[in-house]
N, C-alpha and C. Protein backbone atom coordinates (compact mmCIF):
# COMPACT_ATOMS: atom_id res chain seq x y z
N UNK A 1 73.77 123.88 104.13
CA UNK A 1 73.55 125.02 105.01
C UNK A 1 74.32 126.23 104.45
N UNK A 2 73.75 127.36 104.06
CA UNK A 2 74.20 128.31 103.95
C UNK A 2 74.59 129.38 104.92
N UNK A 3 76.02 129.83 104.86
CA UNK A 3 76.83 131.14 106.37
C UNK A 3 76.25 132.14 105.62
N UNK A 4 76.39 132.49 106.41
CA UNK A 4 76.26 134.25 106.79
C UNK A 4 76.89 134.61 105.29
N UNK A 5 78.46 134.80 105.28
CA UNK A 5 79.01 135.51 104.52
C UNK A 5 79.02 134.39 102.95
N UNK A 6 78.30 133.55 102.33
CA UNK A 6 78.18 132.85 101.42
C UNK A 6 76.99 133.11 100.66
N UNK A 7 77.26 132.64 98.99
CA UNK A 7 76.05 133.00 98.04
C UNK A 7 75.16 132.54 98.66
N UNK A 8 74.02 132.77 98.10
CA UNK A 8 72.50 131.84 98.51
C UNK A 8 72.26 131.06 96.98
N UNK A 9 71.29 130.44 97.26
CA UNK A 9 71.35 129.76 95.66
C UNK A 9 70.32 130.46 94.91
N UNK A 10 70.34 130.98 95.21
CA UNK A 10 69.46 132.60 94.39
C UNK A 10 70.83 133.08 93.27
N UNK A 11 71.54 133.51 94.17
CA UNK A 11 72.73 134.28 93.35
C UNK A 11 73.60 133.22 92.80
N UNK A 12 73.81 132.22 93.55
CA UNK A 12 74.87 131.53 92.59
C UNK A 12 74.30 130.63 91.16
N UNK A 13 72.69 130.52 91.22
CA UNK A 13 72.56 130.35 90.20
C UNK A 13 72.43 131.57 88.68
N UNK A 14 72.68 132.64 89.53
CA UNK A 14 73.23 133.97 88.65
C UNK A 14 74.38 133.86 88.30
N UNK A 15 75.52 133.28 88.71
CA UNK A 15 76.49 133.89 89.09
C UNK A 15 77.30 132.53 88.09
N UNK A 16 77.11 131.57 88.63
CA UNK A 16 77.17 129.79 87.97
C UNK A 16 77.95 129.85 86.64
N UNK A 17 76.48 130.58 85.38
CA UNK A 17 77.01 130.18 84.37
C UNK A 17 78.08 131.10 83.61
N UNK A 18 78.62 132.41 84.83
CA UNK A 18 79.23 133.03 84.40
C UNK A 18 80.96 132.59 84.63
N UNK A 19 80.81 131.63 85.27
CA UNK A 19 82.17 131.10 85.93
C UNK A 19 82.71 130.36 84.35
N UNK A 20 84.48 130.66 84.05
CA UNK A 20 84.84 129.58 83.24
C UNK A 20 84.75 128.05 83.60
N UNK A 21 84.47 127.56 82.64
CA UNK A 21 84.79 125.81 82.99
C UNK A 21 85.94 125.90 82.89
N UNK A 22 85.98 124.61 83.69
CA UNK A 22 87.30 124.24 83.71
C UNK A 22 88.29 123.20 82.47
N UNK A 23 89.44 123.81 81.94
CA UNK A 23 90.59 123.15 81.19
C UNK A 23 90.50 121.92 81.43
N UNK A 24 91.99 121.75 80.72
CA UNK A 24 92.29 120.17 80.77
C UNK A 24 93.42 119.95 81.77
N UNK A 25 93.73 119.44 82.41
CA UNK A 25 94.33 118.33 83.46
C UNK A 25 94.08 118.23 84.79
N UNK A 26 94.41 118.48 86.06
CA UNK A 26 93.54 117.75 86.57
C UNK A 26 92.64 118.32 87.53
N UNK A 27 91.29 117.59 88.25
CA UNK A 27 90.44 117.96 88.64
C UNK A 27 90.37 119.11 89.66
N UNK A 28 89.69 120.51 89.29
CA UNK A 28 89.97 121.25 90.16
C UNK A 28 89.11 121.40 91.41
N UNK A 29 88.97 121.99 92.39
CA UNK A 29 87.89 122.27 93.27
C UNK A 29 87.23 122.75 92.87
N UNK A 30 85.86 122.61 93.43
CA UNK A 30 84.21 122.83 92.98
C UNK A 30 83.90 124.36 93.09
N UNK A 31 83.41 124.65 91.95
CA UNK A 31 83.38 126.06 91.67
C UNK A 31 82.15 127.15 92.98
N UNK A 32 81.91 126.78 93.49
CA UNK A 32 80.51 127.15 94.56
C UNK A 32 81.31 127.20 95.15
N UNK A 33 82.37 126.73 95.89
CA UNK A 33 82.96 126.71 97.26
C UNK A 33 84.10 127.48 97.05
N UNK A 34 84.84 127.43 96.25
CA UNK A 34 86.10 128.32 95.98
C UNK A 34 85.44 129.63 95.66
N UNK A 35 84.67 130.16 95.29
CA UNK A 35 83.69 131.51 95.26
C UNK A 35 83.14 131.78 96.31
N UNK A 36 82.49 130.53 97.03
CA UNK A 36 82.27 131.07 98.45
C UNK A 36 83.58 131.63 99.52
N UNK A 37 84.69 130.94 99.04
CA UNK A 37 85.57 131.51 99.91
C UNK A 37 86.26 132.94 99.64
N UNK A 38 86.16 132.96 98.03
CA UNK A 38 86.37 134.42 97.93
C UNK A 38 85.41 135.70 98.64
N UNK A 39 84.19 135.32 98.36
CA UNK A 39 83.55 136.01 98.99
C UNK A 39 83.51 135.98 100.61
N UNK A 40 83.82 135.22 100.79
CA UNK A 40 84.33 135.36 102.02
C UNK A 40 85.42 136.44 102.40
N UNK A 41 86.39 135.67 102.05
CA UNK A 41 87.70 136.69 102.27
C UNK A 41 87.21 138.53 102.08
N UNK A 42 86.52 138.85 100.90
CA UNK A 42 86.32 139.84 100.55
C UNK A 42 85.07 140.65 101.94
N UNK A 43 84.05 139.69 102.24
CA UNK A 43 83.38 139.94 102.98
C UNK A 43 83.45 140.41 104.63
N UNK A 44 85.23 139.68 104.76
CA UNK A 44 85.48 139.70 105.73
C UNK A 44 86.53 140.48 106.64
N UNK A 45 87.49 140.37 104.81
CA UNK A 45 88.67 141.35 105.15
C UNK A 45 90.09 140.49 105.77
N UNK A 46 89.35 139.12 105.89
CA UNK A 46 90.96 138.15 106.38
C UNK A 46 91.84 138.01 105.75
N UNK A 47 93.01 137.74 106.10
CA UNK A 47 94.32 137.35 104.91
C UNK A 47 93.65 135.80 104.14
N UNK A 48 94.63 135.87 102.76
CA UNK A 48 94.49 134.67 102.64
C UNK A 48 94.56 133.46 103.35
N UNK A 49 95.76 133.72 103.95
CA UNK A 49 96.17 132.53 105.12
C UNK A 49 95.05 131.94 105.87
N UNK A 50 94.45 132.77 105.92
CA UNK A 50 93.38 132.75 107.70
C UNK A 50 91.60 132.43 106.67
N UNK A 51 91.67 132.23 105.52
CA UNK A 51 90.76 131.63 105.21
C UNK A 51 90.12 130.39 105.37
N UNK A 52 88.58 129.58 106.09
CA UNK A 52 88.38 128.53 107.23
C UNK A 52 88.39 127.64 105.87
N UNK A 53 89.36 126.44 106.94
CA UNK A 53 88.88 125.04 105.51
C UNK A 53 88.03 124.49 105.18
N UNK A 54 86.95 124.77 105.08
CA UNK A 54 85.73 124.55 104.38
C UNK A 54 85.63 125.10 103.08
N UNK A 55 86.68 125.76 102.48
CA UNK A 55 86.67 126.60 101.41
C UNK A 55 87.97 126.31 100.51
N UNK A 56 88.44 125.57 101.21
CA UNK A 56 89.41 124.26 100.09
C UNK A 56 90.70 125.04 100.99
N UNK A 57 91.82 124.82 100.07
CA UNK A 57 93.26 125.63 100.29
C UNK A 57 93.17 126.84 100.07
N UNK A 58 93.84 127.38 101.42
CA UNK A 58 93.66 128.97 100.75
C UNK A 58 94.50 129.92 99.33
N UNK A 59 95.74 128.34 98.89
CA UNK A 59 96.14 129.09 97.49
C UNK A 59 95.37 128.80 96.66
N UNK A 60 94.49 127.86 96.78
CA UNK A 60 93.66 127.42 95.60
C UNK A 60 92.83 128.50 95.18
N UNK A 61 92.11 128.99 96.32
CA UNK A 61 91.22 130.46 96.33
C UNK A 61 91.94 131.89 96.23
N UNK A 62 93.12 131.75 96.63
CA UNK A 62 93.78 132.98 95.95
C UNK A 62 94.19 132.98 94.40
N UNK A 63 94.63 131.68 93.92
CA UNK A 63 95.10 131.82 92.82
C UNK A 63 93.42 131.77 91.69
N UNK A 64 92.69 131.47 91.82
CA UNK A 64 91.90 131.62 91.18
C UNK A 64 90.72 133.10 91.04
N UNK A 65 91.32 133.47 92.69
CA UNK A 65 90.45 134.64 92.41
C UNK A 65 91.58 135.94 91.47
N UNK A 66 92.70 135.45 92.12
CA UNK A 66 93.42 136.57 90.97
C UNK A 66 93.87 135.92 89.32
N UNK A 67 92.89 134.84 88.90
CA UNK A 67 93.25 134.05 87.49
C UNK A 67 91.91 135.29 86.96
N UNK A 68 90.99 134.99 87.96
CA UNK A 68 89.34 135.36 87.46
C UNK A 68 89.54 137.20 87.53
N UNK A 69 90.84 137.85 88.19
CA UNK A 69 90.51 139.09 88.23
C UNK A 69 91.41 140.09 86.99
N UNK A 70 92.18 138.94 86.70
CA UNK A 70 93.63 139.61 85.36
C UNK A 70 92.42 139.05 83.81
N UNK A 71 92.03 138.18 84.45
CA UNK A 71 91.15 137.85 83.11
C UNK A 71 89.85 138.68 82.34
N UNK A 72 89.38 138.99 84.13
CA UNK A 72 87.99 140.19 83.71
C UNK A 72 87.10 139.44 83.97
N UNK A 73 87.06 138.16 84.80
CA UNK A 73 85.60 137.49 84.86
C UNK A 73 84.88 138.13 85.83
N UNK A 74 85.03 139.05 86.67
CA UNK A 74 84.13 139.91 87.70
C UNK A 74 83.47 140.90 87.05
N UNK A 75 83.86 141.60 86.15
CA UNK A 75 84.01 143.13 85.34
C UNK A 75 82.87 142.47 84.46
N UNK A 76 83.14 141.34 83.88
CA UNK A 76 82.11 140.62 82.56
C UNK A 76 81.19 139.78 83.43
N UNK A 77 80.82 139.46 84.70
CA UNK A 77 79.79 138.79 85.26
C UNK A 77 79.37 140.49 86.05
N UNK A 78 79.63 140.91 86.65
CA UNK A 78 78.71 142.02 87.23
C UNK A 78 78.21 142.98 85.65
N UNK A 79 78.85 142.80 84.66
CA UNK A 79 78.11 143.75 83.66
C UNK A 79 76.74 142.97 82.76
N UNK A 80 77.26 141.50 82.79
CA UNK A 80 76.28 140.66 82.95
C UNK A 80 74.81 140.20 83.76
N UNK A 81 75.54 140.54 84.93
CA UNK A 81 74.18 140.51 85.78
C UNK A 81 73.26 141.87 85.75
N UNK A 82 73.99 142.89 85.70
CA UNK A 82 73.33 144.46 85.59
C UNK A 82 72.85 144.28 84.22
N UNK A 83 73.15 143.92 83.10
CA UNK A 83 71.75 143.82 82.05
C UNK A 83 71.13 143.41 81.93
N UNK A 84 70.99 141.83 82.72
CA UNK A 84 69.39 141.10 82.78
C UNK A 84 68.57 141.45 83.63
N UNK A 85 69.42 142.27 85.21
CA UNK A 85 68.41 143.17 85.98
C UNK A 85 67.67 144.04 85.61
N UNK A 86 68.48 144.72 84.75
CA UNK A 86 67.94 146.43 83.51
C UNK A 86 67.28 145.92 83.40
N UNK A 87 67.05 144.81 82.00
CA UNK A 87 66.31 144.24 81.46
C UNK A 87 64.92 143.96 81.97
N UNK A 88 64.98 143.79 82.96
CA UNK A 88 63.54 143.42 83.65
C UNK A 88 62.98 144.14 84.73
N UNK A 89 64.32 145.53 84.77
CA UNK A 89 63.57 146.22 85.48
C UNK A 89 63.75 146.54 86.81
N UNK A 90 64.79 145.24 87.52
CA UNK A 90 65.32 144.79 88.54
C UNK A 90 65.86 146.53 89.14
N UNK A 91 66.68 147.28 88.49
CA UNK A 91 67.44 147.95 89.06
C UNK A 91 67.50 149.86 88.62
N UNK A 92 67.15 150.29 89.69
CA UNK A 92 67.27 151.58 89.57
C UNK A 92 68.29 152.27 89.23
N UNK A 93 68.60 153.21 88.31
CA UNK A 93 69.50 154.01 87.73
C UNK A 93 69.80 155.30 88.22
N UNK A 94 69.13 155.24 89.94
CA UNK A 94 69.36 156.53 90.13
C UNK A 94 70.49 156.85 90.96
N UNK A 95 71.48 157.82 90.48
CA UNK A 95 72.47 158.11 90.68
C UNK A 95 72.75 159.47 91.46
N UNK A 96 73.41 159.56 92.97
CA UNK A 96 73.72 161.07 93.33
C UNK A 96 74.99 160.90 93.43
N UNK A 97 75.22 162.46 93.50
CA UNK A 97 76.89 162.43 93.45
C UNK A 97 77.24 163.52 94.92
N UNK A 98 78.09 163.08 95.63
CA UNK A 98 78.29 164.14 96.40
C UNK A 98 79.27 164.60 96.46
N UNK A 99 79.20 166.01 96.64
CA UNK A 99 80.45 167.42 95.75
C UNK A 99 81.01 168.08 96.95
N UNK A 100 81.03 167.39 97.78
CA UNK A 100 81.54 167.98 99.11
C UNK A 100 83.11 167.89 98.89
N UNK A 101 83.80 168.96 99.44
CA UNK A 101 84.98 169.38 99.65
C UNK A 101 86.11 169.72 100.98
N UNK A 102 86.62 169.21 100.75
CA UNK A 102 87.36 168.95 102.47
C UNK A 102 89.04 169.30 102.42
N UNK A 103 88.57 170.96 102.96
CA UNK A 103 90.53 171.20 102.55
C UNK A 103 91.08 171.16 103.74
N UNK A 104 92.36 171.54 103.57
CA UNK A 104 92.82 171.15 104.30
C UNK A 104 94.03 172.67 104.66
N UNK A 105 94.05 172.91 105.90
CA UNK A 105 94.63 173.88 106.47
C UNK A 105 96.25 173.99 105.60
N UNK A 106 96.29 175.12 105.64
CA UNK A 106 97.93 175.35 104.78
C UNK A 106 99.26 174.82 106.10
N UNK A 107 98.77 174.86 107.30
CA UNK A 107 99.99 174.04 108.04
C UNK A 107 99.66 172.84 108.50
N UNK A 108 98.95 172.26 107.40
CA UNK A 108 98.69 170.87 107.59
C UNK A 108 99.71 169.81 107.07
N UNK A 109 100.16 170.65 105.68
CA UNK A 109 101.81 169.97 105.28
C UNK A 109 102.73 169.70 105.82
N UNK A 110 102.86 168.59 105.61
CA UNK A 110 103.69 167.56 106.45
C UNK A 110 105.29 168.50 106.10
N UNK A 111 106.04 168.90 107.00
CA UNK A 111 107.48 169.07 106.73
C UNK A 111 108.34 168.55 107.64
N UNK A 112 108.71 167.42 107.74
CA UNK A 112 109.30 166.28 108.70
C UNK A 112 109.29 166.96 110.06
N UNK A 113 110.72 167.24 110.63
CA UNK A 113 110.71 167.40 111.90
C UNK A 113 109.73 168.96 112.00
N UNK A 114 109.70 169.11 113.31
CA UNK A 114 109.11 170.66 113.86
C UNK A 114 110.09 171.81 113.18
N UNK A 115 109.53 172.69 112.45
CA UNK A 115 110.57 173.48 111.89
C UNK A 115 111.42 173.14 110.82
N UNK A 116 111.66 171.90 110.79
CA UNK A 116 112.76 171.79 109.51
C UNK A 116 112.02 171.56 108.15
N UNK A 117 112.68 171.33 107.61
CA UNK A 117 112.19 170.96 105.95
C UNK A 117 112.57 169.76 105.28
N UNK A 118 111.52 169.00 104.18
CA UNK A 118 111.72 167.91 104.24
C UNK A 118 112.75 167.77 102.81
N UNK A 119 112.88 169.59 102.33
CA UNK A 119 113.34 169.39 100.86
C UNK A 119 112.65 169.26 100.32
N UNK A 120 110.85 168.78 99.98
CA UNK A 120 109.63 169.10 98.89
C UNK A 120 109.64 170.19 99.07
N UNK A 121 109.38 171.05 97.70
CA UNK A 121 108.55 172.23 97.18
C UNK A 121 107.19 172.23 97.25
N UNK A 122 106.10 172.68 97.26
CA UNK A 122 105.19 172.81 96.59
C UNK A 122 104.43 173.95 95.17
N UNK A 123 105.50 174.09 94.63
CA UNK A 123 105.45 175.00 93.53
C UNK A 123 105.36 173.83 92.32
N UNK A 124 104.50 174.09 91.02
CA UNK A 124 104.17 173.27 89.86
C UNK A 124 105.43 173.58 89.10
N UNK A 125 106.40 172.75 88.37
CA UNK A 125 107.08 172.97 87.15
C UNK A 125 106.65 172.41 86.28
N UNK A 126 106.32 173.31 85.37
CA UNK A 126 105.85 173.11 83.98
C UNK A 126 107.37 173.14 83.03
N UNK A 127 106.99 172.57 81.75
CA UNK A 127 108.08 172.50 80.91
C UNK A 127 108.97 173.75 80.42
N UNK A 128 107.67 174.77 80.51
CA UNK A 128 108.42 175.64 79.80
C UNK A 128 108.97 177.03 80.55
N UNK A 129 109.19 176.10 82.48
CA UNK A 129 109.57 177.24 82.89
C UNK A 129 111.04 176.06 83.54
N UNK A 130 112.50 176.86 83.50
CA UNK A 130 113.55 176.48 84.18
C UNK A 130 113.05 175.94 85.50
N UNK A 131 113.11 175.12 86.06
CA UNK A 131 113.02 174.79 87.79
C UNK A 131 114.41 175.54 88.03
N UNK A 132 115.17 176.35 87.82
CA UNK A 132 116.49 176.47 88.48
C UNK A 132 116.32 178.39 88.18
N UNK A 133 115.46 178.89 87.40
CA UNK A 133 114.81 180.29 87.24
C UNK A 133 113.50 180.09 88.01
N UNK A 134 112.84 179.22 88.45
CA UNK A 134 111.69 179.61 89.44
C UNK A 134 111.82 180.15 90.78
């Protein structure tokens, strides 16, 4: 049975042969379920702690999702999956950008108490001017 917040076997057979095998010593948890729980967590926003046991130990799934994230296996499976989509066409390239700008009032700066000062400047020192002649 597949949840809500878990691959389908659509994607995890995308997703499968991008996973490392596993080393030598001893047997680790099954690669589908420790991914399902990442995606979970990610999907959900829970602490590790509070991840449901159906998804093994929750250090097991932390330590592997941060083995798989210092290593680059997300960065090299999503760049992976985006070229066999290209490839066939799967995925649109269309890109907007939005240039909206949102300032912000000049007594919006924070200066601790009412009236006092927090001791920040907001003046730039550059190298080649004294901070003690500005």
């Amino acid at each position: 049975m597949i949840r809500r917040h878990e691959l389908s076997d659509a994607e995890w057979e995308l997703l499968a042969p991008l996973i490392p095998s596993a080393g030598r010593g001893r047997p680790r948890a099954e690669d589908r379920r420790v991914v399902n729980g990442m995606v979970y967590k990610i999907r959900t926003g829970v602490s590790w702690r509070d991840l449901p046991e159906r998804y093994g130990s929750w250090k097991s799934v932390y330590t592997r999702f941060r083995r798989y994230a210092i290593d680059g296996v997300f960065t090299r499976a999503l760049q992976q999956i985006q070229a066999r989509a290209d490839a066939t066409g799967d995925i649109d390239w269309l890109v907007q950008i939005d240039s909206t700008i949102v300032r912000a009032h000049q007594h919006a700066a924070a200066t601790g108490r009412k009236g006092g000062n927090t001791g920040r400047t907001n003046r730039t020192i550059t190298p080649s001017v004294d901070p003690a002649e500005a």
